[in-house]
N, C-alpha and C. Protein backbone atom coordinates (compact mmCIF):
# COMPACT_ATOMS: atom_id res chain seq x y z
N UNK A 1 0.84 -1.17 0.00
CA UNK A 1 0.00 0.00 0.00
C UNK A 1 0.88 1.24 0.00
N UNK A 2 0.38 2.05 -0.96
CA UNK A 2 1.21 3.79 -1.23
C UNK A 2 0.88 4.43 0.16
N UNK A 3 2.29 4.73 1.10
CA UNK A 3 1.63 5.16 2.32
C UNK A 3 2.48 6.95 2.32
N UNK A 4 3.14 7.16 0.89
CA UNK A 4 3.59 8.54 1.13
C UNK A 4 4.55 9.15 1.92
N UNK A 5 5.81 8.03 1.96
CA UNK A 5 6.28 7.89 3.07
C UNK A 5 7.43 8.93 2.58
N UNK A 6 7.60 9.02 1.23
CA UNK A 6 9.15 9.51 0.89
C UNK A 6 9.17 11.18 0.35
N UNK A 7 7.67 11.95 0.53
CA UNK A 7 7.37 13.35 0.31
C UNK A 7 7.44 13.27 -1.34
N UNK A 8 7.65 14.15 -1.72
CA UNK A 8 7.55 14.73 -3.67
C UNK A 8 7.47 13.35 -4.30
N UNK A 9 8.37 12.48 -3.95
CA UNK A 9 8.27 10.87 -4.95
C UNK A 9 7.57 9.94 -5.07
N UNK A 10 6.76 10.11 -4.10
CA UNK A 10 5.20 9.20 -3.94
C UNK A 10 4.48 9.60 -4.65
N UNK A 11 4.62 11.55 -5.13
CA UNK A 11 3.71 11.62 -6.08
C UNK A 11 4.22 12.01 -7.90
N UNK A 12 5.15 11.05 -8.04
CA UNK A 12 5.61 10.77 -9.37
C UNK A 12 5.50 9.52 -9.92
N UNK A 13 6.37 9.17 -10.88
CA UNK A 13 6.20 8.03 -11.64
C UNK A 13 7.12 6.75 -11.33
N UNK A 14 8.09 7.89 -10.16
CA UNK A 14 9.32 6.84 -9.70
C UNK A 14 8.98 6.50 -8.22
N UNK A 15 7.73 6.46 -7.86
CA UNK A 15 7.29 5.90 -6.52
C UNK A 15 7.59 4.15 -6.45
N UNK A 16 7.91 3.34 -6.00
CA UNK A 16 8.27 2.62 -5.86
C UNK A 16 7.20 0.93 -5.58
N UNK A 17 6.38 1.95 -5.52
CA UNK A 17 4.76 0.98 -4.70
C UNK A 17 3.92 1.19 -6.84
N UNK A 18 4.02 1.98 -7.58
CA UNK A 18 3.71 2.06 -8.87
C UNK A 18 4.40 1.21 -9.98
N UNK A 19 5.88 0.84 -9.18
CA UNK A 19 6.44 0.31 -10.60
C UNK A 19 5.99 -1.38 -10.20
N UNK A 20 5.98 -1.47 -9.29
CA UNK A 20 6.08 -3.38 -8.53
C UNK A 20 5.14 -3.34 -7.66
N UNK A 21 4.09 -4.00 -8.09
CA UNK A 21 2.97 -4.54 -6.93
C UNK A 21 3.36 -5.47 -6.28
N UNK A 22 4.57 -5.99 -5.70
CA UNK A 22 4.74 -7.06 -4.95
C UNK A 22 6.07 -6.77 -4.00
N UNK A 23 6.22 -7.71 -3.41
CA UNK A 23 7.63 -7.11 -2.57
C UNK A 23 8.76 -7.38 -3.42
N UNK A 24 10.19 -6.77 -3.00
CA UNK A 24 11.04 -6.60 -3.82
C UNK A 24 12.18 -8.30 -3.53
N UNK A 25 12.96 -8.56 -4.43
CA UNK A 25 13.82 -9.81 -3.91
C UNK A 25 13.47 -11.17 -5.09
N UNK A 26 14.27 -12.13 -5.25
CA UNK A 26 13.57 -13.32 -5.52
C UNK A 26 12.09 -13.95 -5.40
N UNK A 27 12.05 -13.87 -3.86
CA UNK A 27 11.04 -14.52 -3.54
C UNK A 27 9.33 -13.85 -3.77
N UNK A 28 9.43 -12.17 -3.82
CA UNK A 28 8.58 -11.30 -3.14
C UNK A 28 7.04 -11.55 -4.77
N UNK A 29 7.55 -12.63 -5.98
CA UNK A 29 6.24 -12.57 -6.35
C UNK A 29 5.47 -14.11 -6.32
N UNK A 30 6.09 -14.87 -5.19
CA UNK A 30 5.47 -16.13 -5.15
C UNK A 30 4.00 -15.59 -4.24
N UNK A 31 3.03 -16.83 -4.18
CA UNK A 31 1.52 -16.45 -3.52
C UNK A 31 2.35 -17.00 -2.27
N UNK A 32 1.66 -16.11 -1.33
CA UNK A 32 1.50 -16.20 0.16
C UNK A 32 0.03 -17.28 0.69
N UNK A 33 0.20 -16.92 1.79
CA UNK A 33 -0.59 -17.86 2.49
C UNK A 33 -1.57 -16.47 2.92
N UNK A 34 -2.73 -16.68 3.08
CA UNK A 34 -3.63 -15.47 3.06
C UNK A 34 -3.59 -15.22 4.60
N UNK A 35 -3.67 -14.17 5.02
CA UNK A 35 -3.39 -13.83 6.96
C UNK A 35 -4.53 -13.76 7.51
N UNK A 36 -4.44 -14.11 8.70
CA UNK A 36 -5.60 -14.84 9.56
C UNK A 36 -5.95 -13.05 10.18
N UNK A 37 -7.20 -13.19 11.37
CA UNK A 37 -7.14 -12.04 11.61
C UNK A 37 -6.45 -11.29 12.44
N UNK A 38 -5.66 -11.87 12.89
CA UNK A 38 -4.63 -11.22 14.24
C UNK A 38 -3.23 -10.69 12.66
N UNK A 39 -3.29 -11.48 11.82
CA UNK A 39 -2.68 -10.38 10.72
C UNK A 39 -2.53 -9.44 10.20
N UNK A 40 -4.34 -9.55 9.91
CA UNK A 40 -4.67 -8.30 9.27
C UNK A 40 -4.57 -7.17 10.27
N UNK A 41 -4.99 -7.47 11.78
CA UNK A 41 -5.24 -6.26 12.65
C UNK A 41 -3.32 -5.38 12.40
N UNK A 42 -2.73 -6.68 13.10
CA UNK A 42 -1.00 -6.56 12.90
C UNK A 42 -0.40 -5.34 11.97
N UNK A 43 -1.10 -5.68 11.00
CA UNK A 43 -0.55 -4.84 9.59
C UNK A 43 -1.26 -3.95 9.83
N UNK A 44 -2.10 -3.46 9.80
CA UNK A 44 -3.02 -1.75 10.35
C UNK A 44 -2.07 -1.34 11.18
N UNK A 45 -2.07 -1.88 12.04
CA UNK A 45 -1.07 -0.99 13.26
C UNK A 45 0.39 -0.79 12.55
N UNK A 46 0.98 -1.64 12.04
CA UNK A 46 1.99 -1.19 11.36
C UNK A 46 2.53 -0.15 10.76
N UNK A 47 1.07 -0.68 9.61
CA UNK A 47 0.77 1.15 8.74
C UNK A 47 1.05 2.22 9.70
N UNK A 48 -0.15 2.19 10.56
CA UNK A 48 -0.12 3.55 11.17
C UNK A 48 0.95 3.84 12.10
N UNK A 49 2.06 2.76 12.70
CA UNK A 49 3.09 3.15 13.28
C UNK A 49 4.30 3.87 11.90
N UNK A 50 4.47 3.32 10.78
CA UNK A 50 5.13 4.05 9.60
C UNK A 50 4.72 5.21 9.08
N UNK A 51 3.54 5.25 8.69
CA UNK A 51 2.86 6.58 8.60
C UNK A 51 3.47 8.07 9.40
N UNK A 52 3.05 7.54 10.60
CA UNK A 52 3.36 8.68 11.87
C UNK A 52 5.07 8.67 12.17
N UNK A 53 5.09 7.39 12.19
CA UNK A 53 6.95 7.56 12.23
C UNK A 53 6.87 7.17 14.09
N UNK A 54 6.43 6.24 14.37
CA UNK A 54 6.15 6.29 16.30
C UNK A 54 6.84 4.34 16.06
N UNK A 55 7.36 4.49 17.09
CA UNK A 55 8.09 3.38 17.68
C UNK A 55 6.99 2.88 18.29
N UNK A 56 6.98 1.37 18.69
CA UNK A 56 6.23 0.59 19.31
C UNK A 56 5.99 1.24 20.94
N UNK A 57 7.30 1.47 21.94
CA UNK A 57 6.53 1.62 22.94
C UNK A 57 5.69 2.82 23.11
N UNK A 58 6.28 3.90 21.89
CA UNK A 58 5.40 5.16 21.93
C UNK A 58 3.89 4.88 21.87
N UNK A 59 3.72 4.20 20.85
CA UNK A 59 2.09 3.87 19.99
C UNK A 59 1.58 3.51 21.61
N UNK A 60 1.88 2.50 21.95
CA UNK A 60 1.42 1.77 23.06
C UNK A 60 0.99 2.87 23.75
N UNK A 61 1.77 3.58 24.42
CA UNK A 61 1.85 4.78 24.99
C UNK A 61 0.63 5.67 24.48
N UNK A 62 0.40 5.83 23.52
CA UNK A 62 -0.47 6.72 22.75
C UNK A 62 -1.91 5.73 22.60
N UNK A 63 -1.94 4.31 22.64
CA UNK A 63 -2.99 3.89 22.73
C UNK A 63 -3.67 3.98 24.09
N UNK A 64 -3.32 3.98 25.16
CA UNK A 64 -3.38 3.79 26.62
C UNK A 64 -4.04 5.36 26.35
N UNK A 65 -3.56 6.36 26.22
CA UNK A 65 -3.68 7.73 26.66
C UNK A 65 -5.17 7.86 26.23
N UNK A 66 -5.53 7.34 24.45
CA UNK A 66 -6.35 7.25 24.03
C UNK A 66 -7.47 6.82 24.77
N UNK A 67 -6.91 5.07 24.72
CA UNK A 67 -8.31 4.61 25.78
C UNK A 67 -8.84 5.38 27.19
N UNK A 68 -7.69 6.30 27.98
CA UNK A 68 -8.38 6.27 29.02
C UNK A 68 -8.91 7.63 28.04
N UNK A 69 -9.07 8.22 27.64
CA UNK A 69 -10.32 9.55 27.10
C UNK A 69 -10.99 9.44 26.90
N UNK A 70 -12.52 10.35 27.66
CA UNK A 70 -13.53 9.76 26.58
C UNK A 70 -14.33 9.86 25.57
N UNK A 71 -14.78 9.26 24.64
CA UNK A 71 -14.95 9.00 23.37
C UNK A 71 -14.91 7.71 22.60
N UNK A 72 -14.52 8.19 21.49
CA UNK A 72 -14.20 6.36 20.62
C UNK A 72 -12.71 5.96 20.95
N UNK A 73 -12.08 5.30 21.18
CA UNK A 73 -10.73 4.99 21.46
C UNK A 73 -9.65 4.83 19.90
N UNK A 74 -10.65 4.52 19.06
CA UNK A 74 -9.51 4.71 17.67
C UNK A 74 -9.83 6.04 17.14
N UNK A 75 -11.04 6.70 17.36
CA UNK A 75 -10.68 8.15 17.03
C UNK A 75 -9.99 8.87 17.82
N UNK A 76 -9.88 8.85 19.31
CA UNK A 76 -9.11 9.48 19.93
C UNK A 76 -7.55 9.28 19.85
N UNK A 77 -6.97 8.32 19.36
CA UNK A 77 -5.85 7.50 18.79
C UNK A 77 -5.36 8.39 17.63
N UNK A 78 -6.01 8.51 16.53
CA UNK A 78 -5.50 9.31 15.42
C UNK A 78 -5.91 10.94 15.34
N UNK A 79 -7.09 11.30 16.19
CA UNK A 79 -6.52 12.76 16.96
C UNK A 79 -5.08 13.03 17.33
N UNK A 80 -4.69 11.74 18.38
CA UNK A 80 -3.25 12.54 18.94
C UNK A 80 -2.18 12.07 17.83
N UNK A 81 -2.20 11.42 17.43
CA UNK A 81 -1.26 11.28 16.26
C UNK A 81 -0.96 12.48 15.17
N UNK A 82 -2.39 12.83 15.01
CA UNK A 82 -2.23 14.08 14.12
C UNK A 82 -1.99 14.93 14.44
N UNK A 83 -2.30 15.06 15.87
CA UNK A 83 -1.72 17.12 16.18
C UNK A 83 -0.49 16.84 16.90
N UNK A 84 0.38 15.87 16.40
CA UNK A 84 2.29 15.77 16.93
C UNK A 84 2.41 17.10 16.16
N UNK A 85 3.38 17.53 17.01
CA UNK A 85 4.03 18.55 16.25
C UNK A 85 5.06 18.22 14.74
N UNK A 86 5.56 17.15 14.45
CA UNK A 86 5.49 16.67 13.23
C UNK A 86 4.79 16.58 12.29
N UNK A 87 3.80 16.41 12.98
CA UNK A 87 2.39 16.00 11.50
C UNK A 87 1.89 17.30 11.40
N UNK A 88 1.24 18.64 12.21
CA UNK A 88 1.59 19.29 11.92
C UNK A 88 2.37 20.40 10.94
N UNK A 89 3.31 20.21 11.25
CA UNK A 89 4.59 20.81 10.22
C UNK A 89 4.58 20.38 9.09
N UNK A 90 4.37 19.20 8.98
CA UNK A 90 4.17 18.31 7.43
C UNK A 90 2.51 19.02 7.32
N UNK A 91 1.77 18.86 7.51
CA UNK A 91 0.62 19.07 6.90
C UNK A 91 0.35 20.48 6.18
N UNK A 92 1.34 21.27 7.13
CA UNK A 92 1.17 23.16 7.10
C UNK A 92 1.66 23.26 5.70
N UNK A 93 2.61 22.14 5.60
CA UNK A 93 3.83 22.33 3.82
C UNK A 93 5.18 22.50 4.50
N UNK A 94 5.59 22.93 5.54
CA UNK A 94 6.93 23.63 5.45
C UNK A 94 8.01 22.26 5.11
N UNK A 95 6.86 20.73 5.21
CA UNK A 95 8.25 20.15 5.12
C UNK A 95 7.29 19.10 3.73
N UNK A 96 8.46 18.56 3.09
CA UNK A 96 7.71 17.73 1.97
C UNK A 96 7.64 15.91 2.85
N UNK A 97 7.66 15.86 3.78
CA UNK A 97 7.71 14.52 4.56
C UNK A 97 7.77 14.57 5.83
N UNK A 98 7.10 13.87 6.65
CA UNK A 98 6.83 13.94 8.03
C UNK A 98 8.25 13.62 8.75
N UNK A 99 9.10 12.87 8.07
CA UNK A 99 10.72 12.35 8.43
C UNK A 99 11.18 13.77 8.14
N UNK A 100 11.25 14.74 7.47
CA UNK A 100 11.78 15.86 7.33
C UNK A 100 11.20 17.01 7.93
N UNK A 101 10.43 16.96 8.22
CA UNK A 101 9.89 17.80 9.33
C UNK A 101 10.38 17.11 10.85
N UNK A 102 10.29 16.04 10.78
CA UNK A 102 11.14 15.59 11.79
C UNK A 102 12.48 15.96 12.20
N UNK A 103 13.50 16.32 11.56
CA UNK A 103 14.25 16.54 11.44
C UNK A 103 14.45 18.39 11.44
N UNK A 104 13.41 18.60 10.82
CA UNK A 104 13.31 20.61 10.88
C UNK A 104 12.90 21.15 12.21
N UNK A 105 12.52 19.85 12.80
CA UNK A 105 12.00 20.31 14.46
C UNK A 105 13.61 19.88 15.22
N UNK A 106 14.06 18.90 14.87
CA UNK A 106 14.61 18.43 15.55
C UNK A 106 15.92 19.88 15.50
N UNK A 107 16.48 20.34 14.40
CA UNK A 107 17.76 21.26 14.37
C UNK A 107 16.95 22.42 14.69
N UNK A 108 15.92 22.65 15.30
CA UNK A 108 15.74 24.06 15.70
C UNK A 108 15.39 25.28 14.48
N UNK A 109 14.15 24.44 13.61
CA UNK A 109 14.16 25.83 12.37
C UNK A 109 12.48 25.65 13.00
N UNK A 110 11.70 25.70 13.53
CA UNK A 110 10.55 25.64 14.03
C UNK A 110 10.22 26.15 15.60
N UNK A 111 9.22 27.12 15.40
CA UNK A 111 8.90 27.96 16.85
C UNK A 111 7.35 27.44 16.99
N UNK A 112 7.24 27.54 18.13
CA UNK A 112 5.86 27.36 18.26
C UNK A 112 5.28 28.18 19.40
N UNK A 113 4.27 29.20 19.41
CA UNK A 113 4.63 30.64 20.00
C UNK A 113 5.59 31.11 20.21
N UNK A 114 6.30 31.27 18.97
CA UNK A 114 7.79 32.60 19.49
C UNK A 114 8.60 31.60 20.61
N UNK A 115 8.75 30.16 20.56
CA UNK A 115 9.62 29.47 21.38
C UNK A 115 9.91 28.40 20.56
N UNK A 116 11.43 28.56 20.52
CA UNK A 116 11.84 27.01 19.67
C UNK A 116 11.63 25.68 20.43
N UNK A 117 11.52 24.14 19.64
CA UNK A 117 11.11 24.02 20.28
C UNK A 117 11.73 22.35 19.57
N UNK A 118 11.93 21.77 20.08
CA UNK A 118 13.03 20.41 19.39
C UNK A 118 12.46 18.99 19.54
N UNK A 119 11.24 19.00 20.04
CA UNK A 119 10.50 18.16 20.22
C UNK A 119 9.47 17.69 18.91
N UNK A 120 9.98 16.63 18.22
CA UNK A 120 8.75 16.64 17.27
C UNK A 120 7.55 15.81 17.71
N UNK A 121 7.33 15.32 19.13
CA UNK A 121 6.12 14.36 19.61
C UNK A 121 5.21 15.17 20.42
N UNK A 122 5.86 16.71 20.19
CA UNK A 122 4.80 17.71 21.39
C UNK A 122 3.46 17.54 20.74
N UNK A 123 2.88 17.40 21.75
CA UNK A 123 1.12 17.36 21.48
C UNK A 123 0.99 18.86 21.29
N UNK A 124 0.49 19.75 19.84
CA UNK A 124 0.24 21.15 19.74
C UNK A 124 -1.56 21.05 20.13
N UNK A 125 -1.96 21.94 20.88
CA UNK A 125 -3.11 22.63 20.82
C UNK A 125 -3.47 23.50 20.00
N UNK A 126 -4.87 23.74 20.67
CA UNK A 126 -6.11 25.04 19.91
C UNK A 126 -5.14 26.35 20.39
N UNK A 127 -4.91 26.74 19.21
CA UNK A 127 -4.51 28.19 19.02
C UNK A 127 -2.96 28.32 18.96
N UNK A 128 -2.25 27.63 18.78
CA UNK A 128 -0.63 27.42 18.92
C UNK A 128 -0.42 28.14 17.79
N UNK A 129 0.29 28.83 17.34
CA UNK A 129 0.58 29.06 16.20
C UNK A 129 2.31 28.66 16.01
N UNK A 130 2.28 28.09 14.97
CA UNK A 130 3.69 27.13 14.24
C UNK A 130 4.31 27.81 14.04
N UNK A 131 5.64 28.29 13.05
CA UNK A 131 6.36 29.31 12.29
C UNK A 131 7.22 28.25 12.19
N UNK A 132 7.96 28.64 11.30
CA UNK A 132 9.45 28.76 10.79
C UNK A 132 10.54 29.68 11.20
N UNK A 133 11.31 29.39 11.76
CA UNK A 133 12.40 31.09 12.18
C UNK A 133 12.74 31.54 11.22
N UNK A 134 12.48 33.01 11.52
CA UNK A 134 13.30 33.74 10.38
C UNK A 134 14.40 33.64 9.61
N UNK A 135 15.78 33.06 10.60
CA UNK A 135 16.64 32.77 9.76
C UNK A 135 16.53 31.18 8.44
N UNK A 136 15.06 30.98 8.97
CA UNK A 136 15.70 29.37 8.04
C UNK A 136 14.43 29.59 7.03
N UNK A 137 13.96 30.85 6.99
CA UNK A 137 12.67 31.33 6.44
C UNK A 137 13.16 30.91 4.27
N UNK A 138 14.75 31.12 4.41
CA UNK A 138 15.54 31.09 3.26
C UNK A 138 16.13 29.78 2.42
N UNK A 139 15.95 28.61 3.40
CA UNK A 139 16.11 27.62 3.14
C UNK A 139 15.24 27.01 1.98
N UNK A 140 16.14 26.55 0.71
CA UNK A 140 15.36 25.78 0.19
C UNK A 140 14.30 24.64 -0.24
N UNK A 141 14.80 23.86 0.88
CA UNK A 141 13.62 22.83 1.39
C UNK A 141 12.83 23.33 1.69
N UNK A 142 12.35 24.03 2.39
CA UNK A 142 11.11 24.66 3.22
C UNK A 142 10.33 25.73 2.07
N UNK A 143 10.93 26.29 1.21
CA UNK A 143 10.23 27.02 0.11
C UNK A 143 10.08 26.33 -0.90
N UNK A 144 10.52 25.33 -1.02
CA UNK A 144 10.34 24.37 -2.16
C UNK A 144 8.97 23.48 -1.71
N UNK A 145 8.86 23.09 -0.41
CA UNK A 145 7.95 22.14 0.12
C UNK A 145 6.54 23.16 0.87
N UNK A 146 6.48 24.70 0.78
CA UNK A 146 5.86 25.30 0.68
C UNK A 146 4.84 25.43 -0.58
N UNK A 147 6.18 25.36 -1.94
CA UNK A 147 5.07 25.66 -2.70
C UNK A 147 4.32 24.76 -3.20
N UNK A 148 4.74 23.19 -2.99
CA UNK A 148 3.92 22.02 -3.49
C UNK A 148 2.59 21.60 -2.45
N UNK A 149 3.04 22.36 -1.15
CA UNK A 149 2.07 21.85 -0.38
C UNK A 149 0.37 22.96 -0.60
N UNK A 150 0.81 24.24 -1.63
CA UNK A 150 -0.29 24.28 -1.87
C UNK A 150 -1.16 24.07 -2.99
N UNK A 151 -0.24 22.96 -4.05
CA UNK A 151 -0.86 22.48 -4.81
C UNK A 151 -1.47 20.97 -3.94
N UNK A 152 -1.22 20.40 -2.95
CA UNK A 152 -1.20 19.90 -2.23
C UNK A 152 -2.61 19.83 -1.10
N UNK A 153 -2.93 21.46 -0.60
CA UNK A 153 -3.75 21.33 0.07
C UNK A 153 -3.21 21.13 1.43
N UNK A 154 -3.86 22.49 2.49
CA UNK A 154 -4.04 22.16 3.89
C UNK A 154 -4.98 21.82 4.55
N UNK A 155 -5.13 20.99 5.40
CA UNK A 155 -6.70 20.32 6.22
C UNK A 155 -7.03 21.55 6.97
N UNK A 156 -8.87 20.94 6.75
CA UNK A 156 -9.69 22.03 7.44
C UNK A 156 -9.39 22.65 8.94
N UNK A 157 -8.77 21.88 9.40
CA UNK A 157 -8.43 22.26 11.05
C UNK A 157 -7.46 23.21 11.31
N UNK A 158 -6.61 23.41 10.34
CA UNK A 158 -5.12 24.41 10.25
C UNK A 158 -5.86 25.41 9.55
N UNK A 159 -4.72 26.29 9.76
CA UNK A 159 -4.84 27.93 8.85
C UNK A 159 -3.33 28.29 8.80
N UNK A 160 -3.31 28.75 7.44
CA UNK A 160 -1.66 28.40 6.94
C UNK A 160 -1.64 29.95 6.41
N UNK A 161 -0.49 30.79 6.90
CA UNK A 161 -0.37 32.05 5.86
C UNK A 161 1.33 31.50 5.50
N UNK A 162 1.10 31.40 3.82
CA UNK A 162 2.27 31.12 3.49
C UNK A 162 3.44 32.00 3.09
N UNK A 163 3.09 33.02 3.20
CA UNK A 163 4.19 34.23 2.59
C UNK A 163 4.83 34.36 4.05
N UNK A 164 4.44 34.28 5.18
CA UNK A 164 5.15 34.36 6.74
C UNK A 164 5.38 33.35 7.38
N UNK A 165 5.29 31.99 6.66
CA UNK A 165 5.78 30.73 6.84
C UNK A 165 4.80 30.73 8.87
N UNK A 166 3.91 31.04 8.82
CA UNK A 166 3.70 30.75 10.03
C UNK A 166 1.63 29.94 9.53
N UNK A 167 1.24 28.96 10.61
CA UNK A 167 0.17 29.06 10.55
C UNK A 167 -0.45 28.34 12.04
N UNK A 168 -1.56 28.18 12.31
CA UNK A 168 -2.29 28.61 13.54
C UNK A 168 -3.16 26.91 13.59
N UNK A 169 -3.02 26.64 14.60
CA UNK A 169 -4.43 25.30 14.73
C UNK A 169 -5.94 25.87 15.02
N UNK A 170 -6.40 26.02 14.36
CA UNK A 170 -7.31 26.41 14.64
C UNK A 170 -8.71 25.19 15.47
N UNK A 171 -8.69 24.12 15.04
CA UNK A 171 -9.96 23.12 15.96
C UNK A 171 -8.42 22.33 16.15
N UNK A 172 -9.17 21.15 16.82
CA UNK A 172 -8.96 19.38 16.36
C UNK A 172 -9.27 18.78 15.70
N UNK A 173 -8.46 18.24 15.03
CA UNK A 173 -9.50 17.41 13.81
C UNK A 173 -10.17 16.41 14.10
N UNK A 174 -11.11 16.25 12.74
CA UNK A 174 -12.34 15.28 13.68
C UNK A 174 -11.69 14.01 12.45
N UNK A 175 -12.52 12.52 12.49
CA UNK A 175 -12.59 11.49 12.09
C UNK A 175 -12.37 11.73 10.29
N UNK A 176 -13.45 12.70 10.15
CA UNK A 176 -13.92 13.08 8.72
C UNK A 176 -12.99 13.61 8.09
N UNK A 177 -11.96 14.50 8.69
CA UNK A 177 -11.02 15.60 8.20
C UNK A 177 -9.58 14.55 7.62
N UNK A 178 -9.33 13.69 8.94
CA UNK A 178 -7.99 12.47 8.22
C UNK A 178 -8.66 11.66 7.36
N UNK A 179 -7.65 12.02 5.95
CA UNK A 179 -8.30 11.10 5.08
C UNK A 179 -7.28 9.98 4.87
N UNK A 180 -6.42 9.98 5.84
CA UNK A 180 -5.65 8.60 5.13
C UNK A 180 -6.14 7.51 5.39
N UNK A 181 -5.99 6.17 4.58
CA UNK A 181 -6.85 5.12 4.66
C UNK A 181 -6.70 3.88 6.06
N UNK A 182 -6.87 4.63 6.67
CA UNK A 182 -6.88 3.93 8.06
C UNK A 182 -7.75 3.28 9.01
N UNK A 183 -8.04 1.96 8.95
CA UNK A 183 -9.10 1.31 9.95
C UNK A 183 -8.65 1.03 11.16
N UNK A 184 -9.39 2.25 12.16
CA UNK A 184 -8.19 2.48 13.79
C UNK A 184 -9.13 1.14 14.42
N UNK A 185 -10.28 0.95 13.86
CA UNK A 185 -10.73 -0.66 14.53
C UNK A 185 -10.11 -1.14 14.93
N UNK A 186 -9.61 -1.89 13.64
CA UNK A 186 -8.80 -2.99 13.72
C UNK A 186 -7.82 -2.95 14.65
N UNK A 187 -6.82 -1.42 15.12
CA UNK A 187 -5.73 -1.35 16.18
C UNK A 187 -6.18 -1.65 17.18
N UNK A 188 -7.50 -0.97 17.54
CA UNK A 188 -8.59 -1.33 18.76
C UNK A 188 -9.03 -2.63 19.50
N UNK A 189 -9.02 -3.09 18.36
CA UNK A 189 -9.07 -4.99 18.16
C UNK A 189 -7.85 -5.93 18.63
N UNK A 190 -7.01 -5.10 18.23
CA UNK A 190 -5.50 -6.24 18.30
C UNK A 190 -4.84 -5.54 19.59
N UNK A 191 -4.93 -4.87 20.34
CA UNK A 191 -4.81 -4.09 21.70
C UNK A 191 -5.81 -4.95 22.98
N UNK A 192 -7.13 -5.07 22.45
CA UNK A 192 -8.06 -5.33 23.43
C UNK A 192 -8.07 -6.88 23.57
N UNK A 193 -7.05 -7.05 22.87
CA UNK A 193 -7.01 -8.92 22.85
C UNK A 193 -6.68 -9.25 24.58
């Protein structure tokens, strides 16, 4: 499955999931054995641990937090996933990949109220507003991955002014707003075992 992992090249012709529907190697176009359901749940969670870029004991961590809130427990799950301050940053444009925004938090080119801030797992709130520092306002990555992200599109929950590289959270996002193809069930399922 195309999970968009590599920014600008997922959406070309040299994406890697377009040229080979199968895994890569000798073996990767023999038939498999079809996966039972503790598989299928397995592989959801997977996804969504690659997706987000979260290590196992984090997720765990992030499922627990989930369940005790209340609400649905897989929507509350990909709420906090989405407002990391990584995903975030990737979503605003400033970075063309959530690994590179990872990394733009991590060297200190990202403020979040007028405070730098090196953490890319901070949970951002209602009303935070993001930026870019001025000095890295010049960097080519970040104006390059600006301007695709608004052929690209920002989600309804953000507000992006792109000429001041800064933009604002405005809600939380709800269920409807993440459109990536994610059944948080199934994580729900293979947790509650």
């Amino acid at each position: 499955m195309k999970l968009f992992l590599k920014g600008d090249r997922c959406f070309k012709e040299k994406c890697a999931i377009e040229r080979r529907g199968y895994p890569p190697g000798q073996h990767g176009q023999r038939r498999g054995r079809r996966p039972n359901q503790y598989g299928i749940q397995l592989r959801e969670k997977q996804k969504v641990k690659r997706i987000y870029g979260v290590l196992e004991k984090q997720f765990r961590n992030y499922f627990k937090a989930a369940e005790s809130k209340k609400g649905i427990t897989g929507e509350n799950l990909l709420v906090m996933l989405e407002i990391r301050l990584d995903n975030v940053v990737y979503s605003m444009g400033f970075a063309s990949s959530r690994a590179q925004a990872r990394q733009l938090i991590r060297h200190g080119h990202v403020l979040v109220d007028d405070h730098k801030t090196t953490i890319p797992s901070l949970q951002v709130r209602v009303d935070h507003v993001v930026s870019v520092k001025q000095g890295s306002r010049k960097n080519d990555f970040i104006r390059s991955s600006v301007e695709t992200a608004r052929g690209r599109g920002i989600p309804p929950w953000l507000e992006m002014d792109a000429d001041n590289y800064t933009g604002r959270v405005i809600a939380l996002p709800t269920r409807e707003e993440i459109k990536l193809p994610i059944e948080e069930q199934l994580i729900v399922e293979l947790y509650s075992r």
